[in-house]
N, C-alpha and C. Protein backbone atom coordinates (compact mmCIF):
# COMPACT_ATOMS: atom_id res chain seq x y z
N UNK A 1 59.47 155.55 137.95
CA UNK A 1 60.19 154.99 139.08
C UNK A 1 61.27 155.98 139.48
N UNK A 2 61.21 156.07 140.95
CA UNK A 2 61.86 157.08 141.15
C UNK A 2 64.00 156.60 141.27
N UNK A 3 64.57 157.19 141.64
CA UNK A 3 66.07 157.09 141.25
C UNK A 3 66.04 156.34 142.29
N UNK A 4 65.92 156.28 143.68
CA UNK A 4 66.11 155.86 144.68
C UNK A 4 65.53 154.45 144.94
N UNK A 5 64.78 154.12 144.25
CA UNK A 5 63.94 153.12 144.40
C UNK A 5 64.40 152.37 143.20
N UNK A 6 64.57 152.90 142.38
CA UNK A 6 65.87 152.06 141.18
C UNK A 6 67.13 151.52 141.84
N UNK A 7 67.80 152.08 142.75
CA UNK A 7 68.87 152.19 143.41
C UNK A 7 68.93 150.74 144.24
N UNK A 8 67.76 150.87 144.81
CA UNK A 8 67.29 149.40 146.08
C UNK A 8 67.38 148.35 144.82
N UNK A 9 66.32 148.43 144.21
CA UNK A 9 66.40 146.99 143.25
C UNK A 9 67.01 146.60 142.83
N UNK A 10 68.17 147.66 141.78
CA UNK A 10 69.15 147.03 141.56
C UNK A 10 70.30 146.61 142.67
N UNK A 11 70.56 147.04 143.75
CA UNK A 11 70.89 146.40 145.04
C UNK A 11 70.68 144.90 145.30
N UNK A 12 69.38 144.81 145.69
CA UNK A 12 69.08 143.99 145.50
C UNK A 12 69.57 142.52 144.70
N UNK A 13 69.18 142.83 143.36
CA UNK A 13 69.50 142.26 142.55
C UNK A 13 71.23 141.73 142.55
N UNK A 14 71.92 142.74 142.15
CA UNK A 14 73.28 142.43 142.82
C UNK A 14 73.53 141.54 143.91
N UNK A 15 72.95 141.59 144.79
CA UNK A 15 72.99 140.69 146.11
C UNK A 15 72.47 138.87 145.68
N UNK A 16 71.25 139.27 145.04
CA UNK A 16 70.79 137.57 144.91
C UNK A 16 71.93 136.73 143.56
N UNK A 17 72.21 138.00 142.60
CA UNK A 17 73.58 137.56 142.13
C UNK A 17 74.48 136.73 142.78
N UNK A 18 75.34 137.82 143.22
CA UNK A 18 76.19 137.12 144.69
C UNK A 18 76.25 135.78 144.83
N UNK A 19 74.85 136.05 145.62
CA UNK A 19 73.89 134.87 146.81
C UNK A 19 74.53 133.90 145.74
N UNK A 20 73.70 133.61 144.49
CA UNK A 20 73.31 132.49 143.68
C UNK A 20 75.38 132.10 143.00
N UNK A 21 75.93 133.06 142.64
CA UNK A 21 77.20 132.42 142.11
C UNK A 21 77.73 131.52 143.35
N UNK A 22 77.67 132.49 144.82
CA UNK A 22 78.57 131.84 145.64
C UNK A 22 78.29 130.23 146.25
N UNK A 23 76.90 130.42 145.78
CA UNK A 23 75.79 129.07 146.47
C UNK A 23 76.01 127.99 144.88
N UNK A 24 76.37 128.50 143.99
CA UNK A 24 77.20 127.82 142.78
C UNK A 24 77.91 127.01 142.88
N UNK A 25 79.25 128.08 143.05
CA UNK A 25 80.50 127.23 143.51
C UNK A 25 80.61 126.83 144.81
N UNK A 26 80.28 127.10 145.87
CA UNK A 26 79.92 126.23 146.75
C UNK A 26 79.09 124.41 146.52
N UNK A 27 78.10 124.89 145.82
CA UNK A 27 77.24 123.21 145.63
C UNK A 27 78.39 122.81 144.66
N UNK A 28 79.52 123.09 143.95
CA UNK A 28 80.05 122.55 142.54
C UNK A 28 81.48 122.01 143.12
N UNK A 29 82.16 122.59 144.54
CA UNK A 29 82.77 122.33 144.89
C UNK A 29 82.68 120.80 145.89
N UNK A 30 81.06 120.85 146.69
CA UNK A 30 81.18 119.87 147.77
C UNK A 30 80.44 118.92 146.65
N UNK A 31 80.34 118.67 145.24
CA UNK A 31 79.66 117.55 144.60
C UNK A 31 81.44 116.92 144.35
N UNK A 32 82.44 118.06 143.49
CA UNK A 32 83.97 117.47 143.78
C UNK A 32 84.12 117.04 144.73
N UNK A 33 84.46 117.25 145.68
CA UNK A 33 84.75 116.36 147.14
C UNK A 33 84.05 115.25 147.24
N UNK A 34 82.60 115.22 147.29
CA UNK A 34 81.81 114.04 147.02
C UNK A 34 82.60 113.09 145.92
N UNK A 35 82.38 113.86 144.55
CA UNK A 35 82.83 112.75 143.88
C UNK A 35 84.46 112.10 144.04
N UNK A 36 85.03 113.02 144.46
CA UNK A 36 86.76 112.66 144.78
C UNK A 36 86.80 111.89 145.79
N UNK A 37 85.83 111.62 146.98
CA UNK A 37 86.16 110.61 148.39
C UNK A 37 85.74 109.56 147.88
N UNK A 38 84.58 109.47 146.87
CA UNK A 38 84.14 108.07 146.24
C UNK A 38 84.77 107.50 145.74
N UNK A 39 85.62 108.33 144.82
CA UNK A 39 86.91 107.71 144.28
C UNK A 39 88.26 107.09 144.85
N UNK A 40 88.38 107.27 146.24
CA UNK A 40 89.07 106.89 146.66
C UNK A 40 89.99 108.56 147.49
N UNK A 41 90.02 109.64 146.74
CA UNK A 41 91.00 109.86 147.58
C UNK A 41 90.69 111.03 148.60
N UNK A 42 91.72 111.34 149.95
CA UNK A 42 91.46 112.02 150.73
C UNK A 42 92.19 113.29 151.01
N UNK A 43 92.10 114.18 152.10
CA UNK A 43 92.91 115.23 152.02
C UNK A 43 93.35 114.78 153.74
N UNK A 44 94.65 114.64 153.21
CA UNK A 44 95.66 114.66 154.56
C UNK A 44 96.13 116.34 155.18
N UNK A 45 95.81 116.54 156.57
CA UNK A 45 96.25 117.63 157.37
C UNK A 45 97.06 117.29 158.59
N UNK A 46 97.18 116.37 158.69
CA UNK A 46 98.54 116.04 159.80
C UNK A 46 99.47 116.28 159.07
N UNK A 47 100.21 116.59 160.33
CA UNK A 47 102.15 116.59 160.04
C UNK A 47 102.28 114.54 159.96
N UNK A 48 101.60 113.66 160.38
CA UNK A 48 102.33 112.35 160.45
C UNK A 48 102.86 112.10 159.00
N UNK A 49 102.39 112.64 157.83
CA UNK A 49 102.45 112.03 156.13
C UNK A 49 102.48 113.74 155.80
N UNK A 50 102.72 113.42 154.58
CA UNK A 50 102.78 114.89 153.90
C UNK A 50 101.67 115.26 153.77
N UNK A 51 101.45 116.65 153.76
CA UNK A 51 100.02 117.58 154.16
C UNK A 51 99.43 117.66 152.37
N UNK A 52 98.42 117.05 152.01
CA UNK A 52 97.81 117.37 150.86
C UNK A 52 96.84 116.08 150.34
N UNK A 53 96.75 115.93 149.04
CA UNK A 53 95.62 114.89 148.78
C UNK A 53 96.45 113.50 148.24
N UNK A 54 96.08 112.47 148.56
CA UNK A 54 96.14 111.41 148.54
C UNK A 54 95.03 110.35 148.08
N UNK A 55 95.05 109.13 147.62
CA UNK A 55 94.43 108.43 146.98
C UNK A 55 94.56 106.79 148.25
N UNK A 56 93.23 106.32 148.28
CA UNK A 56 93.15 104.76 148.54
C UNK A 56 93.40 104.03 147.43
N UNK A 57 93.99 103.01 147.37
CA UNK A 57 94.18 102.29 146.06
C UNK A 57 94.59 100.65 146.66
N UNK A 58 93.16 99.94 146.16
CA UNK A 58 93.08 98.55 146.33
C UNK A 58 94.57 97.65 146.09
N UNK A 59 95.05 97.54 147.42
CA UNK A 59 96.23 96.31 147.16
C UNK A 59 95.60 94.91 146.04
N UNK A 60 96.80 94.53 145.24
CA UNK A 60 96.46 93.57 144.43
C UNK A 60 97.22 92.51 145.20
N UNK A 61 97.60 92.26 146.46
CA UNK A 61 98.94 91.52 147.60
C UNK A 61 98.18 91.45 148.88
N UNK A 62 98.90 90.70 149.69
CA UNK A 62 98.41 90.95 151.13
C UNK A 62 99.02 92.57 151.82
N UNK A 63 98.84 92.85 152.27
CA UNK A 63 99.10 93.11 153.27
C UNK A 63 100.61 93.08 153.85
N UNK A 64 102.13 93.66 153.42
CA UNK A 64 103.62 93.77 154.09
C UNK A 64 104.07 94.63 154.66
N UNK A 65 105.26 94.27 155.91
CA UNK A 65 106.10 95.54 156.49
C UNK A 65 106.60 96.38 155.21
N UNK A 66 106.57 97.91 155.38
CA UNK A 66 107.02 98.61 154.62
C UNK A 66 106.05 99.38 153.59
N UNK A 67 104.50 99.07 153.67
CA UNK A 67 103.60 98.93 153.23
C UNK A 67 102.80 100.47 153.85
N UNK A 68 102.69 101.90 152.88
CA UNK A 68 101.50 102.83 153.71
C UNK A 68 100.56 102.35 153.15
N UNK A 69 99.65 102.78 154.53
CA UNK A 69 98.06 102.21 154.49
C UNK A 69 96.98 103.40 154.80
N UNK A 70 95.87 103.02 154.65
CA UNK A 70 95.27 104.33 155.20
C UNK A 70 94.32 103.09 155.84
N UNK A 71 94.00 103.11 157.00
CA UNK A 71 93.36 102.54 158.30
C UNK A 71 92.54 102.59 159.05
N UNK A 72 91.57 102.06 159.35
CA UNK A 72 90.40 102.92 159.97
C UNK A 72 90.85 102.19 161.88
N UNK A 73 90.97 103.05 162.47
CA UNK A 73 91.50 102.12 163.97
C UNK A 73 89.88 101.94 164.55
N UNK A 74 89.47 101.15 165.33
CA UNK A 74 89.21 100.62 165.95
C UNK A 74 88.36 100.72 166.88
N UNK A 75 86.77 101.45 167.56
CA UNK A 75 86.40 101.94 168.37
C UNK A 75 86.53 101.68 169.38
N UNK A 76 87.59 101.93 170.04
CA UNK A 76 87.94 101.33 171.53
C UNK A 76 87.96 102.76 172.22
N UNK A 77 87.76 102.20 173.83
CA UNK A 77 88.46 103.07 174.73
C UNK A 77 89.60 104.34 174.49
N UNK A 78 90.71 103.18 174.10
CA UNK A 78 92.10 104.51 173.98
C UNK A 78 91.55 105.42 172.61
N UNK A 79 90.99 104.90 171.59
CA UNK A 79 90.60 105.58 170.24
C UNK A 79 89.77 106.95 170.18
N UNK A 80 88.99 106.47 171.45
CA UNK A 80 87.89 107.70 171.75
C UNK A 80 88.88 108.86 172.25
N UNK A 81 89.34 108.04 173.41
CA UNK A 81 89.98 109.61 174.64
C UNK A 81 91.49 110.23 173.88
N UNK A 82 91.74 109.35 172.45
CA UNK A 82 93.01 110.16 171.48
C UNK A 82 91.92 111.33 170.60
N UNK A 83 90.60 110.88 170.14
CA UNK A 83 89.93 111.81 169.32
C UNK A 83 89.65 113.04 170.15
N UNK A 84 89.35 112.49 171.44
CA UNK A 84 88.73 113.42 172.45
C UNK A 84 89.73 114.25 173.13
N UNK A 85 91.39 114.23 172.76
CA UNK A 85 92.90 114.63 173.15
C UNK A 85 93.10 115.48 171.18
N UNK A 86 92.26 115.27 170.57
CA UNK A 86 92.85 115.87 168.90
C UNK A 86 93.79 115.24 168.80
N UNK A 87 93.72 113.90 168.42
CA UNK A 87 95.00 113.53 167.85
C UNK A 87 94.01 112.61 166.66
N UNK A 88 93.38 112.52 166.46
CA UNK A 88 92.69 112.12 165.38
C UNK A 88 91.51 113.06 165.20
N UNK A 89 91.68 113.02 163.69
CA UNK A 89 90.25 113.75 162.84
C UNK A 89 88.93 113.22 162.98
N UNK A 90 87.84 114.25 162.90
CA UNK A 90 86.44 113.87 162.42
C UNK A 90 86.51 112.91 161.22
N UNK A 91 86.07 111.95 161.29
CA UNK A 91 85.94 110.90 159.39
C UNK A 91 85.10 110.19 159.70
N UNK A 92 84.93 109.04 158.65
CA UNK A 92 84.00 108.25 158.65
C UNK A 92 83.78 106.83 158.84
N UNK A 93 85.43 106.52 159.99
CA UNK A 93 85.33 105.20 160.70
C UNK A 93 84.49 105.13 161.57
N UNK A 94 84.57 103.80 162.39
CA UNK A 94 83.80 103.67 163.37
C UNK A 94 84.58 104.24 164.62
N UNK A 95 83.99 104.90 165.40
CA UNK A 95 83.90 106.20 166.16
C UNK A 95 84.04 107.53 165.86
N UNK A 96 83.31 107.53 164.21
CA UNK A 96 83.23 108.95 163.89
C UNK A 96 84.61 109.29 163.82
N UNK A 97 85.76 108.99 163.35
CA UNK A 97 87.14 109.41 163.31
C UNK A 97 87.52 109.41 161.65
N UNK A 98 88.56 109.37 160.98
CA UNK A 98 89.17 109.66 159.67
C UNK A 98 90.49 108.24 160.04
N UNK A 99 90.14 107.88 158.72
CA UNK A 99 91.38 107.12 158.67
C UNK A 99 92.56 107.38 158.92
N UNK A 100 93.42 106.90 159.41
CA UNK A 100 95.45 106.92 159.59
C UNK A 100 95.53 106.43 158.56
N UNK A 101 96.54 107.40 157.98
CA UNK A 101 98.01 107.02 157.37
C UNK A 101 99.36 106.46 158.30
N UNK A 102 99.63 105.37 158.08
CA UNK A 102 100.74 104.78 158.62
C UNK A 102 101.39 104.09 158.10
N UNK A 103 102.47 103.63 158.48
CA UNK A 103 103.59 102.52 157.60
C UNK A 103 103.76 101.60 158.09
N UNK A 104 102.91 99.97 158.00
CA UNK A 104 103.20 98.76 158.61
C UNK A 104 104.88 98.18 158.43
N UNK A 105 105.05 98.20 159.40
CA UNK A 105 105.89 98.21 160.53
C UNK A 105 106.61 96.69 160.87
N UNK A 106 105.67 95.82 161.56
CA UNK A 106 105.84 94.96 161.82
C UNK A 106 104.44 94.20 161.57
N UNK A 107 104.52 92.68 160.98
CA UNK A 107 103.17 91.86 161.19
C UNK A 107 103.29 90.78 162.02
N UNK A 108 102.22 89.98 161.63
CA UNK A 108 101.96 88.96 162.53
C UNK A 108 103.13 88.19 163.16
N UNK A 109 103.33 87.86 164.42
CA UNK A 109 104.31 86.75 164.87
C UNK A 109 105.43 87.76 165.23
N UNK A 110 106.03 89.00 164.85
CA UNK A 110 107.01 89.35 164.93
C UNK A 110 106.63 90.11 166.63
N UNK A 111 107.70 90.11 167.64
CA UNK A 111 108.26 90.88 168.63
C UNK A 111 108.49 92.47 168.45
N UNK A 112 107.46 92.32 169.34
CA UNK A 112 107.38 94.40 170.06
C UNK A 112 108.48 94.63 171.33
N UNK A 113 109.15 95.32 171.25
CA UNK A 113 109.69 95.83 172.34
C UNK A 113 109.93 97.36 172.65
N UNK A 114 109.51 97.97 173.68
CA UNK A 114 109.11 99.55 173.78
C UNK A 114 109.73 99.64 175.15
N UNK A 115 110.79 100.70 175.11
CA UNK A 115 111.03 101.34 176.15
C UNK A 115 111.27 102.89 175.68
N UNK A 116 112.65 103.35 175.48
CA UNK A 116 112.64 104.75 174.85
C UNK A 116 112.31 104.87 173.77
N UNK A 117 112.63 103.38 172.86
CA UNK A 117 111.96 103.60 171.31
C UNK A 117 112.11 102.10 170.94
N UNK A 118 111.19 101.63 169.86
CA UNK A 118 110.87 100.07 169.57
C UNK A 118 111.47 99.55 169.16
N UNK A 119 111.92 98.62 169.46
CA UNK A 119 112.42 97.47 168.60
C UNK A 119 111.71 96.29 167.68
N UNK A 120 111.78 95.63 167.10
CA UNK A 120 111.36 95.19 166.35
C UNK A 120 112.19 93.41 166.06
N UNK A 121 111.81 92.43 166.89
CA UNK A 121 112.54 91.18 166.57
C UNK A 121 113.82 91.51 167.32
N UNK A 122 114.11 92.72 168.45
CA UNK A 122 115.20 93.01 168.42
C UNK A 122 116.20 94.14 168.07
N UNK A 123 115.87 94.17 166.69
CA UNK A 123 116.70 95.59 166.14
C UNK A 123 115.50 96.75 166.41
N UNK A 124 116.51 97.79 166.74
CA UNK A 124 115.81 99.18 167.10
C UNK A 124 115.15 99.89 165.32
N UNK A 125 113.96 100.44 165.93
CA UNK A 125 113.10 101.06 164.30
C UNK A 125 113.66 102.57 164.83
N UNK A 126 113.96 103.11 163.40
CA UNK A 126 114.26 104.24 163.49
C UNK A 126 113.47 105.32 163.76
N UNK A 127 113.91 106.36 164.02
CA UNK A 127 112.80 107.47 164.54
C UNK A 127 111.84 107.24 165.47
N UNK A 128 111.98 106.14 166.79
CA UNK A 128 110.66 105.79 167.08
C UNK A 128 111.27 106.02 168.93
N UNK A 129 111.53 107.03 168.98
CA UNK A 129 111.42 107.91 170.48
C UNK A 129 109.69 107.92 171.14
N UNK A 130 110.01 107.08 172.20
CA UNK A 130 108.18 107.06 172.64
C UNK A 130 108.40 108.23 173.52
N UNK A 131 107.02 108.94 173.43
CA UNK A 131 107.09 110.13 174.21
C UNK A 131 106.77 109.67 175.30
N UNK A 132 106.68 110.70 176.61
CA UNK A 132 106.31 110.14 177.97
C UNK A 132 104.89 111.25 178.52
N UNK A 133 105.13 112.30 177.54
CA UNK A 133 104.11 113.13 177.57
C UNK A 133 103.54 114.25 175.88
N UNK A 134 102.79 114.36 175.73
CA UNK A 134 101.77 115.22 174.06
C UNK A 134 102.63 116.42 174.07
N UNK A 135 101.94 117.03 173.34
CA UNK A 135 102.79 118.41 173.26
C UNK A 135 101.67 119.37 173.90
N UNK A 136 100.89 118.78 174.96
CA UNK A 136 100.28 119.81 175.87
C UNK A 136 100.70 119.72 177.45
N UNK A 137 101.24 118.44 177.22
CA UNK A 137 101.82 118.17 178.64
C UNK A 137 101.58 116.61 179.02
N UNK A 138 100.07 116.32 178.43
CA UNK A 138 99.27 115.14 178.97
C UNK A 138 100.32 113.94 178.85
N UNK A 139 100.01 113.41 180.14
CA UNK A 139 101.07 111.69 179.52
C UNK A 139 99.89 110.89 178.76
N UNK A 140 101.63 110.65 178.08
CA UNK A 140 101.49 109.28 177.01
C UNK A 140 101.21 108.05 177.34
N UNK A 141 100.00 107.16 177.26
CA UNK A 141 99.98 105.91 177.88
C UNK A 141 100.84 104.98 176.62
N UNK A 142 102.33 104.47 176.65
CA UNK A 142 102.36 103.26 175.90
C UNK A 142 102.01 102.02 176.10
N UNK A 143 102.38 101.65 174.58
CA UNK A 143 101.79 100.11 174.57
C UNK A 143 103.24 99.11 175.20
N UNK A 144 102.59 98.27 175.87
CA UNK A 144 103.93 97.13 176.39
C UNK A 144 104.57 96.39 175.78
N UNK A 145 104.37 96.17 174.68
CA UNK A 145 105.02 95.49 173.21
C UNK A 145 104.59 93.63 173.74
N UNK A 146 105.39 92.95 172.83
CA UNK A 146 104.26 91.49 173.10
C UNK A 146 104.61 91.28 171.26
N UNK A 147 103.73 90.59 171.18
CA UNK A 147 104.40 89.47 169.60
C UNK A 147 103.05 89.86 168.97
N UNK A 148 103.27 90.40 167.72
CA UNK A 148 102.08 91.12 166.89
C UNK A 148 100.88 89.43 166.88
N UNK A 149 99.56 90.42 167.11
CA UNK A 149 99.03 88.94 166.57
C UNK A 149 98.57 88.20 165.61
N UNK A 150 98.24 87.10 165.46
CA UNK A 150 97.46 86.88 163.48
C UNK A 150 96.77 87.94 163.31
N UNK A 151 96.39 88.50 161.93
CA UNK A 151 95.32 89.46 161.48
C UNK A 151 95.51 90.96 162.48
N UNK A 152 96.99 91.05 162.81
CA UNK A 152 97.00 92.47 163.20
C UNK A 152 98.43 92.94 162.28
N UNK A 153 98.76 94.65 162.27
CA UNK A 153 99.96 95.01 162.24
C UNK A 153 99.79 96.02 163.14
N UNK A 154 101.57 96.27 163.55
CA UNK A 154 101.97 97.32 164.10
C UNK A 154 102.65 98.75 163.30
N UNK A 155 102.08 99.75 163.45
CA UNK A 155 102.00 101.02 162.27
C UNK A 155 102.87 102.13 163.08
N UNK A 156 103.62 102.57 162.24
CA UNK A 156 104.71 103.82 163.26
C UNK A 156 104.44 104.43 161.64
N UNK A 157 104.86 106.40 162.33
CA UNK A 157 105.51 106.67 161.37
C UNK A 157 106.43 108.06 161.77
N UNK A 158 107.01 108.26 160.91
CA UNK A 158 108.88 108.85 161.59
C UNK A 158 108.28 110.55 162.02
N UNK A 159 107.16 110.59 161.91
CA UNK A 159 106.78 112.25 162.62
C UNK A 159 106.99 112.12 164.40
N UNK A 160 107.92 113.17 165.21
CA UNK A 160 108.26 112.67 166.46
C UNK A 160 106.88 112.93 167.00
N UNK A 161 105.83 113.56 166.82
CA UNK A 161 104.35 113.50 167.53
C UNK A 161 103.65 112.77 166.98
N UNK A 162 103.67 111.89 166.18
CA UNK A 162 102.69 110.76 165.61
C UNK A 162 102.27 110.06 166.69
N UNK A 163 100.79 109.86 166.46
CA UNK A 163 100.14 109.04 167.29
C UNK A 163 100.17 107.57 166.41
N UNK A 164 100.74 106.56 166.83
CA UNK A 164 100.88 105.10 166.14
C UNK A 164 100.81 103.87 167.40
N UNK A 165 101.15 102.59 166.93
CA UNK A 165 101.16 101.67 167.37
C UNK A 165 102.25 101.65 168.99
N UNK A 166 103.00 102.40 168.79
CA UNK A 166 103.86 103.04 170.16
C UNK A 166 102.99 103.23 171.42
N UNK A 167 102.01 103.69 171.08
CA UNK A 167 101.12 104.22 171.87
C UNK A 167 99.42 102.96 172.03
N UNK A 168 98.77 102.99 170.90
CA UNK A 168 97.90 101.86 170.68
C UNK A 168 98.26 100.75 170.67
N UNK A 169 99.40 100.61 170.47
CA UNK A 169 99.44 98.93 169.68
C UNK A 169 99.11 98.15 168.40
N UNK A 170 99.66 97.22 168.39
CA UNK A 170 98.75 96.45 167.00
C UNK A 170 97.30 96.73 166.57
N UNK A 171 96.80 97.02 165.61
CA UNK A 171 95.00 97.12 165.00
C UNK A 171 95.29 95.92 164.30
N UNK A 172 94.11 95.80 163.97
CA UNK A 172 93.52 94.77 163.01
C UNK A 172 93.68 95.10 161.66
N UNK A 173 94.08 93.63 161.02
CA UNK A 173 94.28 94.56 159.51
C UNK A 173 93.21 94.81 158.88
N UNK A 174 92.35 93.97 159.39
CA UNK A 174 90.96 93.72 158.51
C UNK A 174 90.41 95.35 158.74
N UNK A 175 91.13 96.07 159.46
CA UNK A 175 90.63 98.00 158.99
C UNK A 175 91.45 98.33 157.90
N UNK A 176 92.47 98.00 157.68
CA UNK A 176 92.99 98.36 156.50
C UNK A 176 92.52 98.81 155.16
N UNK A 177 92.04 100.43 154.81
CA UNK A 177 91.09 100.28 153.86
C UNK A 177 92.05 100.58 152.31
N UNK A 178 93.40 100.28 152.24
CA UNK A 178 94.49 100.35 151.24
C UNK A 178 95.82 101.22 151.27
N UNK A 179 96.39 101.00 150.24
CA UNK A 179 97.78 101.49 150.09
C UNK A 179 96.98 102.66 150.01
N UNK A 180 98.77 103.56 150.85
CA UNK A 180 98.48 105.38 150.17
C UNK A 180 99.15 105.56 149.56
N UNK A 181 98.61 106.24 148.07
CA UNK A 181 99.11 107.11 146.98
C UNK A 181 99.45 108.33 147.16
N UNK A 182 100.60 109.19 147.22
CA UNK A 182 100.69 110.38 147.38
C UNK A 182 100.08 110.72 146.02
N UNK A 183 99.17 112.04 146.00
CA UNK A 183 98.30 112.79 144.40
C UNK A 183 98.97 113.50 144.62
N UNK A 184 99.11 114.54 145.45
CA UNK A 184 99.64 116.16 145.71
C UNK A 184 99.93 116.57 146.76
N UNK A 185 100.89 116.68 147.36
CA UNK A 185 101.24 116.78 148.66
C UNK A 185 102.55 118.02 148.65
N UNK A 186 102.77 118.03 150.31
CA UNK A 186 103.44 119.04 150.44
C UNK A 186 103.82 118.60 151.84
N UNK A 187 105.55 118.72 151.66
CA UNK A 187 106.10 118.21 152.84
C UNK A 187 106.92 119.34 153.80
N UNK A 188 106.09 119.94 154.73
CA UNK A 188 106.62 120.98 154.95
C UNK A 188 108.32 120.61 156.01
């Protein structure tokens, strides 16, 4: 066998190496992810919550103000043309979106009030400046506030570009798919 032709094969060879480690840890990595979303937890990339991995974890309670959730909203109208604006992720609610992280806020029976920022029964919620336009320019359609209804909450959270209930309104809790656990995060 000549030198040159030794040269190719082992080439070769080297290459399907490669090929096969990287196609390794690749299949060894997306079976982790697999097995880690089954388990409950997810990887947060919004600025609304701290940027890193997080856990679903079955409430042993109903459902209270003060309460993070991770949420699946709702296939509506406004839900689509926010996915279709990037303000929500690819996931695996209904309309093809990723659950919210948010902080119930207000529940059932309690008073919405929205002009520059919400009130709540009255008293003003902190951090909750409604925008009038995105950070591309587009206006903001808000919500008109109104008295939360049975089996809904209203979800804010203190990031000034969060897309929340300011904007949507009350969801249903019955999307509520649990408390969020911070695992590992990073609050830039």
């Amino acid at each position: 066998m000549n030198v040159r032709h030794r040269h190719r094969v082992l080439q070769r060879m080297k290459r399907r190496v490669w090929f096969y480690r990287i196609g390794s840890v690749s299949l060894f990595t997306l079976g982790c992810i697999m097995l880690l979303g089954g388990a409950g937890f997810r990887v947060n990339l919004t600025p609304s919550e701290p940027i890193g991995i997080w856990r679903i974890v079955e409430p042993d309670r109903p459902i209270v103000g003060g309460d993070l959730v991770f949420i699946c909203p709702p296939d509506t109208d406004a839900m689509r043309e926010a996915r279709a604006r990037g303000y929500l992720r690819f996931g695996l609610c209904a309309g093809r979106v990723a659950p919210m992280i948010k902080t119930v806020v207000a529940t059932s029976g309690q008073a919405i009030e929205i002009a520059d920022d919400v009130r709540i029964d009255g008293r003003p919620l902190p951090h909750s400046r409604v925008a009038s336009v995105d950070g591309q320019g587009r206006e903001m359609v808000q919500y008109n506030g109104g008295v939360v209804p049975p089996g809904a909450v209203f979800l804010h959270s203190e990031f000034p570009g969060s897309f929340d209930s300011r904007y949507f309104g009350p969801l249903p809790i019955d999307g509520v798919l649990g408390l969020a656990q911070e695992v590992w995060t990073y609050a830039p």
